[in-house]
Protein backbone atom coordinates (compact mmCIF):
# COMPACT_ATOMS: atom_id res chain seq x y z
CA UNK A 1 12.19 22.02 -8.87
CA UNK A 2 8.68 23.21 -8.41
CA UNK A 3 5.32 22.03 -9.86
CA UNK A 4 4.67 19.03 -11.44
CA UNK A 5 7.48 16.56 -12.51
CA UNK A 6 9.03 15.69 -15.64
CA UNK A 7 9.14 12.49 -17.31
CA UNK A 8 11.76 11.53 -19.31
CA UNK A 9 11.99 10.21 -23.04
CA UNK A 10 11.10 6.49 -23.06
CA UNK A 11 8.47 4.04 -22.92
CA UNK A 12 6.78 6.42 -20.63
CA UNK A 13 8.52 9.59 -21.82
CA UNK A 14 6.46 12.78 -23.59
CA UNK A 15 5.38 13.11 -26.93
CA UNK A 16 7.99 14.84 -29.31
CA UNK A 17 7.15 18.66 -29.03
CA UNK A 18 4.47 17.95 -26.53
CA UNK A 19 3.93 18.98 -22.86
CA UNK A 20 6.44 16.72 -20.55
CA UNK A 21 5.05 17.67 -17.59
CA UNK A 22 3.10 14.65 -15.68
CA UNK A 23 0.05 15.54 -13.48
CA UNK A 24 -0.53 13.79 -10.20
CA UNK A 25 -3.42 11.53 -11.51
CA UNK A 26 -1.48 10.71 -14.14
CA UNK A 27 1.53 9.88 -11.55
CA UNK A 28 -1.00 7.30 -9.75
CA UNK A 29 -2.10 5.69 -12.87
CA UNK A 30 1.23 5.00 -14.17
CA UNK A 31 1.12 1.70 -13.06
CA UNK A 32 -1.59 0.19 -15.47
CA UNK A 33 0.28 2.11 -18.47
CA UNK A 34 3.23 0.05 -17.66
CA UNK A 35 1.21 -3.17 -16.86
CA UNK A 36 0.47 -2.82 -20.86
CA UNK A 37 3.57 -2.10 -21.83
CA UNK A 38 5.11 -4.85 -20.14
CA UNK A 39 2.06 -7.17 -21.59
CA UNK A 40 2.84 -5.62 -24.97
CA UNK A 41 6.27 -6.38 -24.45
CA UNK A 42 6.01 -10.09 -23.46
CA UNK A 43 3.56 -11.05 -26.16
CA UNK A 44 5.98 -9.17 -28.87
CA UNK A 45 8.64 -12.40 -28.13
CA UNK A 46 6.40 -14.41 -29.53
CA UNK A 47 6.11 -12.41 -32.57
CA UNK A 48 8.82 -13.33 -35.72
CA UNK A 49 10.88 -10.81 -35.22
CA UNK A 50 11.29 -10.76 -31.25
CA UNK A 51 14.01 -8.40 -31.29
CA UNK A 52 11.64 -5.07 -30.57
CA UNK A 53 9.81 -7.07 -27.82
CA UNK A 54 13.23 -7.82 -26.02
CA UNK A 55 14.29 -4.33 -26.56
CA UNK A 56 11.29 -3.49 -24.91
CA UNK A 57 11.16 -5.85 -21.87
CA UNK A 58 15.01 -4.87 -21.48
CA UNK A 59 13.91 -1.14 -21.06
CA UNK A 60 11.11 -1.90 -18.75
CA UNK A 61 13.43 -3.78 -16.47
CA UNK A 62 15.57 -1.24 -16.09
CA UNK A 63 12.88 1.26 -15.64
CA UNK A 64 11.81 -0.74 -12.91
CA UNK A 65 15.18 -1.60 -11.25
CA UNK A 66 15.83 2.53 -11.62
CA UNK A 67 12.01 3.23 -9.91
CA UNK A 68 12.81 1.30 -6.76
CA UNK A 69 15.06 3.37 -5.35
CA UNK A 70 13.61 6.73 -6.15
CA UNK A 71 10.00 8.88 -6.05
CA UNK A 72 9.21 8.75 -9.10
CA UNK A 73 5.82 7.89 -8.75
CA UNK A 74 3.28 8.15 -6.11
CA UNK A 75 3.74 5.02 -4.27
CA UNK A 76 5.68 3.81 -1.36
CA UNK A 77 7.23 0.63 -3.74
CA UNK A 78 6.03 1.16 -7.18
CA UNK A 79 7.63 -1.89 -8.88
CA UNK A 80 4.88 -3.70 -6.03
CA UNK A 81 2.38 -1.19 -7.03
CA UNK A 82 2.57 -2.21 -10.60
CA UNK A 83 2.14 -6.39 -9.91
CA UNK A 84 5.59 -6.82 -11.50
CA UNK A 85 7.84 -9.27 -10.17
CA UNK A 86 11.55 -8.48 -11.98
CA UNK A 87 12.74 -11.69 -11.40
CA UNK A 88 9.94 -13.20 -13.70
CA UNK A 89 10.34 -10.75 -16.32
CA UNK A 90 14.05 -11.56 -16.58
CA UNK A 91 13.30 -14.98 -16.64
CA UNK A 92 11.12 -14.63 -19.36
CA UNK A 93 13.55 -12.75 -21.41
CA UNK A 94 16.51 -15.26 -21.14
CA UNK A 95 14.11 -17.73 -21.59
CA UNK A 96 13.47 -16.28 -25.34
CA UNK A 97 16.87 -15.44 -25.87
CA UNK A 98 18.07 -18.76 -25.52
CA UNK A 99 15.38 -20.39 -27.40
CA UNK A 100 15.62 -18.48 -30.10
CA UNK A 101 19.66 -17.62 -30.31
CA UNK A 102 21.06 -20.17 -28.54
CA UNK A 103 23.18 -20.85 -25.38
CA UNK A 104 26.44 -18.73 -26.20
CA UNK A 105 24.22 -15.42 -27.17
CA UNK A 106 21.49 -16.37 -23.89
CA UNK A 107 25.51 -16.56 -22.23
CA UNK A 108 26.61 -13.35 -23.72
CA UNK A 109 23.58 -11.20 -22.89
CA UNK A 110 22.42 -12.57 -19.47
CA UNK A 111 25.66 -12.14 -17.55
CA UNK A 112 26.03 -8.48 -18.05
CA UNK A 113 22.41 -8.08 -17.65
CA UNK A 114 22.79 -10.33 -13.70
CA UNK A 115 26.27 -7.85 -13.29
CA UNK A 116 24.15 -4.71 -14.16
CA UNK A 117 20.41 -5.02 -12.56
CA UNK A 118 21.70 -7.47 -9.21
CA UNK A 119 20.82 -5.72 -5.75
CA UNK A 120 21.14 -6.65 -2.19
């Protein structure tokens, strides 16, 4: 594929009907966009209704597990790039989970979570 990249639907995706392609500035800054969604995230547990701000944090983790291992964006380890630690984030989220559903839903969540995102 030639030219500039595509990014896919998402936290990060396009805009509905819009122009998907990503330009190369846009491919270095990428890493304070999802800085503030990852902020956004975090603070959206605290809210009432957490459930959108774990949905979110869930997405970004993966996001992040998925951008390790490819170029996606223009940096040798963008997960490093970006000043985020997954380990914390997941900590965070089962951390909220359990406080606000309880061991046997923290139970039910986290251990396909560990099975799914767990690396050498």
């Amino acid at each position: 594929m030639g030219g500039r990249p595509v990014c896919g639907a998402g936290p990060i995706g396009g805009v509905p009907g819009g122009d998907r392609r990503v330009s190369p500035r846009e491919r270095t800054r990428w890493r304070f966009t999802f800085k503030r969604l990852v902020t956004e995230a975090q603070e959206a547990l605290r809210a009432e209704d957490a459930g959108p701000g774990e949905h979110a944090l869930k997405q970004l983790i993966d996001l992040a597990c998925a951008a390790h291992g490819y170029d996606y964006f223009r940096s040798e380890d963008p997960v490093a790039a970006a000043g985020f630690v997954v380990s914390d984030a997941v900590a965070v989220l089962w951390a909220s989970t359990w406080e606000r559903h309880g061991f046997q839903v923290f139970a039910e969540t986290a251990a396909p979570q560990l099975i799914r995102r767990e690396s050498r």
